[in-house]
C-alpha atoms as a PDB file:
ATOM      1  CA  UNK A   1      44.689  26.452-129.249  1.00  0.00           C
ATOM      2  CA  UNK A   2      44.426  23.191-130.871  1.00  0.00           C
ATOM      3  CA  UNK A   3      47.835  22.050-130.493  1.00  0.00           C
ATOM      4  CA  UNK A   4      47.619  23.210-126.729  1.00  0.00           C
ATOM      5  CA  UNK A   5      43.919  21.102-126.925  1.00  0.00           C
ATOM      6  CA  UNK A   6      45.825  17.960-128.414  1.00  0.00           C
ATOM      7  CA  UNK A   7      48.700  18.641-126.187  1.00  0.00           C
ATOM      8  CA  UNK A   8      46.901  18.544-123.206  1.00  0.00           C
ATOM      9  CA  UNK A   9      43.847  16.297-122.872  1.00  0.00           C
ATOM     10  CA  UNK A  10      44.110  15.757-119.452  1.00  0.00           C
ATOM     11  CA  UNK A  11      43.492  19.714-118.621  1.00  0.00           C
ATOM     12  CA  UNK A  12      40.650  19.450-121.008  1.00  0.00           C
ATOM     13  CA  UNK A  13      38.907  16.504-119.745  1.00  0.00           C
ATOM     14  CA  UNK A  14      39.336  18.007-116.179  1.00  0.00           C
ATOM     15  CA  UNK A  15      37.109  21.491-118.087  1.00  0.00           C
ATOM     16  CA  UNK A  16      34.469  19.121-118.823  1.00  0.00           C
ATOM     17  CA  UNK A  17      33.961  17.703-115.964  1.00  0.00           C
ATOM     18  CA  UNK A  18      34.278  21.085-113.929  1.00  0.00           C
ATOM     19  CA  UNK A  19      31.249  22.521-116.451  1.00  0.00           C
ATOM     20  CA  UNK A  20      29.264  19.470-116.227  1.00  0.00           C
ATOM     21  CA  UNK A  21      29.410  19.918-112.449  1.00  0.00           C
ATOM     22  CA  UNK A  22      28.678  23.492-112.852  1.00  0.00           C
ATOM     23  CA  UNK A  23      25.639  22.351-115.462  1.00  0.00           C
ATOM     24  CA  UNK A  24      24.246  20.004-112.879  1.00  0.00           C
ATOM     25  CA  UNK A  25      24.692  22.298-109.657  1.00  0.00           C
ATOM     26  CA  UNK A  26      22.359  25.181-111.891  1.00  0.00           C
ATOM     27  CA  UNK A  27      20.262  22.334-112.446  1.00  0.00           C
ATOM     28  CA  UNK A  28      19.865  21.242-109.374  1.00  0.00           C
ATOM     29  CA  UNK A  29      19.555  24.930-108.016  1.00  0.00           C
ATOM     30  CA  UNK A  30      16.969  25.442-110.479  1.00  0.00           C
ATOM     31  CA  UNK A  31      14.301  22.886-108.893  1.00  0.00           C
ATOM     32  CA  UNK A  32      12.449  22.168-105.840  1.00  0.00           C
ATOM     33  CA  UNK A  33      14.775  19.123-104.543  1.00  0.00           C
ATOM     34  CA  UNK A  34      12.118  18.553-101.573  1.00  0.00           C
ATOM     35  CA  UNK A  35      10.398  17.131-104.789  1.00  0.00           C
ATOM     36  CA  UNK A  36      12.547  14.402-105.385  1.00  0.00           C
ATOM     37  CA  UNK A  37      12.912  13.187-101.332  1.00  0.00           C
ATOM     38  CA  UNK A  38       9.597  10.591-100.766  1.00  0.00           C
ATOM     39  CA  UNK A  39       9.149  10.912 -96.800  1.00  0.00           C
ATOM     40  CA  UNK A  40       7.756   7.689 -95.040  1.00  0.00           C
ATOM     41  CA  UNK A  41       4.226   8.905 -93.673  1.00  0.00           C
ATOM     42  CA  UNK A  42       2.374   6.238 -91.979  1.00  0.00           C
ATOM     43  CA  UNK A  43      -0.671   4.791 -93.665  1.00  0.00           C
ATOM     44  CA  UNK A  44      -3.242   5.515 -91.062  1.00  0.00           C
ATOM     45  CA  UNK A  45      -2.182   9.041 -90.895  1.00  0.00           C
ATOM     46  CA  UNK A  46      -2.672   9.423 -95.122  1.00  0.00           C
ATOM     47  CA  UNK A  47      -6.086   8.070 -94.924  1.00  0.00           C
ATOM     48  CA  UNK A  48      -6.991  10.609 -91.785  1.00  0.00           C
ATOM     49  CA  UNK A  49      -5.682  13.491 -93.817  1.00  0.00           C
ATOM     50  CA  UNK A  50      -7.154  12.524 -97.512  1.00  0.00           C
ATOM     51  CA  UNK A  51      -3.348  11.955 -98.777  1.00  0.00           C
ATOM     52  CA  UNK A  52      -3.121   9.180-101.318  1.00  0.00           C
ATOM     53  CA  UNK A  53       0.174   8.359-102.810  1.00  0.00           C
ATOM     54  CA  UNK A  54       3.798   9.116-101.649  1.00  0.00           C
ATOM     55  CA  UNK A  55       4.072  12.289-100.150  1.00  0.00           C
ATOM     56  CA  UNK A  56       7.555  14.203-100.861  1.00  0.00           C
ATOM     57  CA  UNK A  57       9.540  16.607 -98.279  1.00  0.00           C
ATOM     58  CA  UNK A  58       7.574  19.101-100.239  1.00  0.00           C
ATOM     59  CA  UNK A  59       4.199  18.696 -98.995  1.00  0.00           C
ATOM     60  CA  UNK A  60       5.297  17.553 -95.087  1.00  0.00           C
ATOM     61  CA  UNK A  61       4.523  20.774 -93.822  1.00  0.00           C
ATOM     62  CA  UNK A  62       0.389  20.772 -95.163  1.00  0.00           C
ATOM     63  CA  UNK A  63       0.426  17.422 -94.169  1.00  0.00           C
ATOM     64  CA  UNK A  64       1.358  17.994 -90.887  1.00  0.00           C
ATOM     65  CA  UNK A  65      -0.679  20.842 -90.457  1.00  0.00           C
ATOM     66  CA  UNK A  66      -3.590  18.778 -91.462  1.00  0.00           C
ATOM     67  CA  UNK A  67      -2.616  15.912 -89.339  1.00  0.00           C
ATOM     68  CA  UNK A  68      -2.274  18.661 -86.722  1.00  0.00           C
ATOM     69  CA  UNK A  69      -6.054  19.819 -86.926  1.00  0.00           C
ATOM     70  CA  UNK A  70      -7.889  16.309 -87.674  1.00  0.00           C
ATOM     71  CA  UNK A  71      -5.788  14.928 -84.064  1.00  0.00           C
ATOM     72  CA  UNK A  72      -7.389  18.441 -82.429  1.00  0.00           C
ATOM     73  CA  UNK A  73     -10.760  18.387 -84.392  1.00  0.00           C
ATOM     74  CA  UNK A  74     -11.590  14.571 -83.286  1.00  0.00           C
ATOM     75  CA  UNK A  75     -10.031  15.029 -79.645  1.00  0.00           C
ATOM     76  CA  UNK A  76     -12.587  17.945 -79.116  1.00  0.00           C
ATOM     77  CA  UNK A  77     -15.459  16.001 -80.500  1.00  0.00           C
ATOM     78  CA  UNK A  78     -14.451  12.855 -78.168  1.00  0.00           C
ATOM     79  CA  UNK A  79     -14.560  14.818 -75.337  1.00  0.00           C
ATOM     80  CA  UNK A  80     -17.633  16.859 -76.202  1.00  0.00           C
ATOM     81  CA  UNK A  81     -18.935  13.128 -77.324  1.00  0.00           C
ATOM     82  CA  UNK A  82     -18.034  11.702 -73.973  1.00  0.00           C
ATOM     83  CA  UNK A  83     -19.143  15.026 -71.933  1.00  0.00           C
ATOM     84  CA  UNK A  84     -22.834  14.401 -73.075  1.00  0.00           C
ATOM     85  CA  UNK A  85     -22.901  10.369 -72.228  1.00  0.00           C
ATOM     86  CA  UNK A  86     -22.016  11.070 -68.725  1.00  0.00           C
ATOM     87  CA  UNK A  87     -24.796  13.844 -68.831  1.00  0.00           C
ATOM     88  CA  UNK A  88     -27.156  11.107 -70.151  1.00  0.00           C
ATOM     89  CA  UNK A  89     -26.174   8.769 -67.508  1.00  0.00           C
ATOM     90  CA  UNK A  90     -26.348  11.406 -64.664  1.00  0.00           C
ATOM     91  CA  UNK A  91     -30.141  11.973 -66.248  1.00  0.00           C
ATOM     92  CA  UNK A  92     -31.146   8.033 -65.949  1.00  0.00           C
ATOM     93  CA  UNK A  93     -29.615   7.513 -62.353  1.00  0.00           C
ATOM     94  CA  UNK A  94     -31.711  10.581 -60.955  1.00  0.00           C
ATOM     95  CA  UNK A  95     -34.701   9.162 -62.725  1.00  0.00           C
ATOM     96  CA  UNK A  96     -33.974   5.662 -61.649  1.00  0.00           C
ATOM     97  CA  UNK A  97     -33.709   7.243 -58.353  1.00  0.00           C
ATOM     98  CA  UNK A  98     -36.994   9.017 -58.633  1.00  0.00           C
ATOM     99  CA  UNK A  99     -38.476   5.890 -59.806  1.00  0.00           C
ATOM    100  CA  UNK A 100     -36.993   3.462 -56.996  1.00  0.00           C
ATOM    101  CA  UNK A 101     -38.349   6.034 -54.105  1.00  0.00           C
ATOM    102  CA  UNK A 102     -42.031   5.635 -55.775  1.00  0.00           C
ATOM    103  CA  UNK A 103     -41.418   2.057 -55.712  1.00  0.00           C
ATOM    104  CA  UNK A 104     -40.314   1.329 -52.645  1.00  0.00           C
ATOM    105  CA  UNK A 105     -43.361   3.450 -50.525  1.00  0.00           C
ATOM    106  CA  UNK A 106     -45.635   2.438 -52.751  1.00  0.00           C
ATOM    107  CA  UNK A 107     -44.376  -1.714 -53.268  1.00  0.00           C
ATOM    108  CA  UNK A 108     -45.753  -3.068 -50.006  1.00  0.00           C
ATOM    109  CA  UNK A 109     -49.155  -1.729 -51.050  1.00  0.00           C
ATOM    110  CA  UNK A 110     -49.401  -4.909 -53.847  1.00  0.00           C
ATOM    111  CA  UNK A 111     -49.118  -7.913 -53.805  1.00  0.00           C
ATOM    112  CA  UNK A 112     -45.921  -9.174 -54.961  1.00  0.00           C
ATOM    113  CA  UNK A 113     -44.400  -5.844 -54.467  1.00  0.00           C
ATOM    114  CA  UNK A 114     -41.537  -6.313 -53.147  1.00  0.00           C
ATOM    115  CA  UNK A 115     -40.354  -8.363 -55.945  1.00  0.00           C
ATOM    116  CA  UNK A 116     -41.122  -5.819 -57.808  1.00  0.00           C
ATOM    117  CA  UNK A 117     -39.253  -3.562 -55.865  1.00  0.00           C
ATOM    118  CA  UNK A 118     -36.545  -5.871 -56.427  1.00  0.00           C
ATOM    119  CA  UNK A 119     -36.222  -6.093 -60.078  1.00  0.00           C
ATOM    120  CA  UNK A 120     -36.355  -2.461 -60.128  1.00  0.00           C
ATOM    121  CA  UNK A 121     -33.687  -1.767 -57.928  1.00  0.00           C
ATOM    122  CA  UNK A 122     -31.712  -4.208 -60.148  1.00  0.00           C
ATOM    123  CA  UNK A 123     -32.127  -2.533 -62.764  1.00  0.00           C
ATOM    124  CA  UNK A 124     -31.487   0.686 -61.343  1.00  0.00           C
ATOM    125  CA  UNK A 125     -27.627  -0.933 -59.885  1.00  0.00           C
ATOM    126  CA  UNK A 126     -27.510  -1.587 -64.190  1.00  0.00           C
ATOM    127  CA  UNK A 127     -27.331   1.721 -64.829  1.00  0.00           C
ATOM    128  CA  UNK A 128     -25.148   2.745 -61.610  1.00  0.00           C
ATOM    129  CA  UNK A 129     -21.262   4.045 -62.347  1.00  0.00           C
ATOM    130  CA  UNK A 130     -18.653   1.102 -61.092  1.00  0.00           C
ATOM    131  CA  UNK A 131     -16.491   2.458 -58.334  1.00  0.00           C
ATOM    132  CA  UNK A 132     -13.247   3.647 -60.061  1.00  0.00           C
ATOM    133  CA  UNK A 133     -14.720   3.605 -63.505  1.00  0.00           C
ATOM    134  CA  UNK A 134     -13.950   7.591 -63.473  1.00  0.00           C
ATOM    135  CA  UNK A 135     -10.580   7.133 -62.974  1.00  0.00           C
ATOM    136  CA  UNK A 136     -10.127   4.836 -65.771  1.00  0.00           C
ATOM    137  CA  UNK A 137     -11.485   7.030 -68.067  1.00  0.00           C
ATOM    138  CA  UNK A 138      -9.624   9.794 -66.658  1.00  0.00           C
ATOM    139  CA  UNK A 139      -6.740   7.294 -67.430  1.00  0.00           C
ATOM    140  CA  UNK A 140      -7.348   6.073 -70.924  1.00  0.00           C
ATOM    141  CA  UNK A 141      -7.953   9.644 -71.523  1.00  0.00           C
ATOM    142  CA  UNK A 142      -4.720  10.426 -70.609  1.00  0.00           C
ATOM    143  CA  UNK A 143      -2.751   7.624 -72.142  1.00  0.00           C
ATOM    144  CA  UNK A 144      -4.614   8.525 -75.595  1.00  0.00           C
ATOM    145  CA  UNK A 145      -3.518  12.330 -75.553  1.00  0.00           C
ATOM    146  CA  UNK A 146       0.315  11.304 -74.436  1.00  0.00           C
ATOM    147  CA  UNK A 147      -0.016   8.617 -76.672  1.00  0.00           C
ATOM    148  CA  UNK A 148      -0.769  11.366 -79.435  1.00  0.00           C
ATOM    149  CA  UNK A 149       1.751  13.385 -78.108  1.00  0.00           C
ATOM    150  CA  UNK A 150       4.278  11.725 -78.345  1.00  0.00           C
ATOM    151  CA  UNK A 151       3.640  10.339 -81.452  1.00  0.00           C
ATOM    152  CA  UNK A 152       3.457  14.117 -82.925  1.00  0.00           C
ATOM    153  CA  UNK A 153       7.252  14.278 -81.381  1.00  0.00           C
ATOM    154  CA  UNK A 154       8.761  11.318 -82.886  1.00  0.00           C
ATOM    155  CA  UNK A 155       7.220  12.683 -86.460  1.00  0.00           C
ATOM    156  CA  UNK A 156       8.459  16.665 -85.420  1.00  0.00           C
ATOM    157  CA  UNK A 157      11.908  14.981 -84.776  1.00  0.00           C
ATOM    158  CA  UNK A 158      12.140  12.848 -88.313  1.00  0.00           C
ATOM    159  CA  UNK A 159      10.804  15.919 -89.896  1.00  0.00           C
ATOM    160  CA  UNK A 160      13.740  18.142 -88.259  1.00  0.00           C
ATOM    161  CA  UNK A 161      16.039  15.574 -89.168  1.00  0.00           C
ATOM    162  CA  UNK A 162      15.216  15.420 -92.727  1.00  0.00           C
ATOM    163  CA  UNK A 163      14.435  19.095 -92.866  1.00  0.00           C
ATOM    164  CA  UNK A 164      16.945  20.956 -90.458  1.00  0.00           C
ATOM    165  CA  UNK A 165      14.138  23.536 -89.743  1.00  0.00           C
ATOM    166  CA  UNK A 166      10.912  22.789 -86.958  1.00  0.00           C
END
């Protein structure tokens, strides 16, 4: 076998390589290779979810998931937020309107009154919803969610890309 060894070093070279290959596939077989792939998560989205550091191909999936629930958890609060200032509002304009029907039957009784009734119907148009202002919130609303929308997309197609699996 040695003379066929010395003979030959071509054939053996070509065994070395073949095991080393071999070696290296095991190897590689043997651990988690999502560990060694660093995906590109943006920086807002690591602070939102508590992830500090590079996050591998490994950990997308909790990441996402947690990504997943802070977007729902602060979108429900926003709009629970947001359901409660237009209750307040509602509140002030029926007791500015209260408070504006006193003043006005009761303003030309004083002297001065109807300067009084003035400022406080001033004040009340303060507190009074601008014509179309529903609709632009309606609107924002809308361009926030489809904003967040998409952006959930763009990161579900980069992770399918990278991944092969949703």
């Amino acid at each position: 076998m040695k003379n066929w060894i010395q003979k030959n070093p071509l054939a053996l070279s070509a065994a070395a390589a073949a095991v080393s290959v071999l070696m290296f596939c095991l190897a590689a077989a043997g651990c988690q290779v999502g560990d060694l792939i660093k995906v590109n998560v943006p920086n807002e989205v690591k602070e939102a979810v508590g992830v500090e550091g590079d996050v591998t191909l490994t950990e997308v999936p909790v990441v996402w998931e947690d990504w997943d629930q802070f977007v729902k958890k602060n979108t429900d609060r926003f709009e629970s937020q947001t359901k409660k200032s237009y209750e307040l509002l509602g509140f002030i304009n029926t007791a500015t309107d209260i408070a504006i029907a006193s003043a006005e039957s009761a303003a030309p009784a004083f002297p001065g009154g109807a300067i009084v009734f003035g400022l406080l119907a001033g004040t009340a148009g303060l507190f009074m919803k601008k014509p179309g202002a529903d609709k632009v919130l309606a609107k924002e609303k809308e361009d926030s969610y489809n904003a967040g929308i998409k952006r959930a997309e763009d990161l579900g197609k980069i992770w399918e890309e990278q991944d092969g699996t949703a």
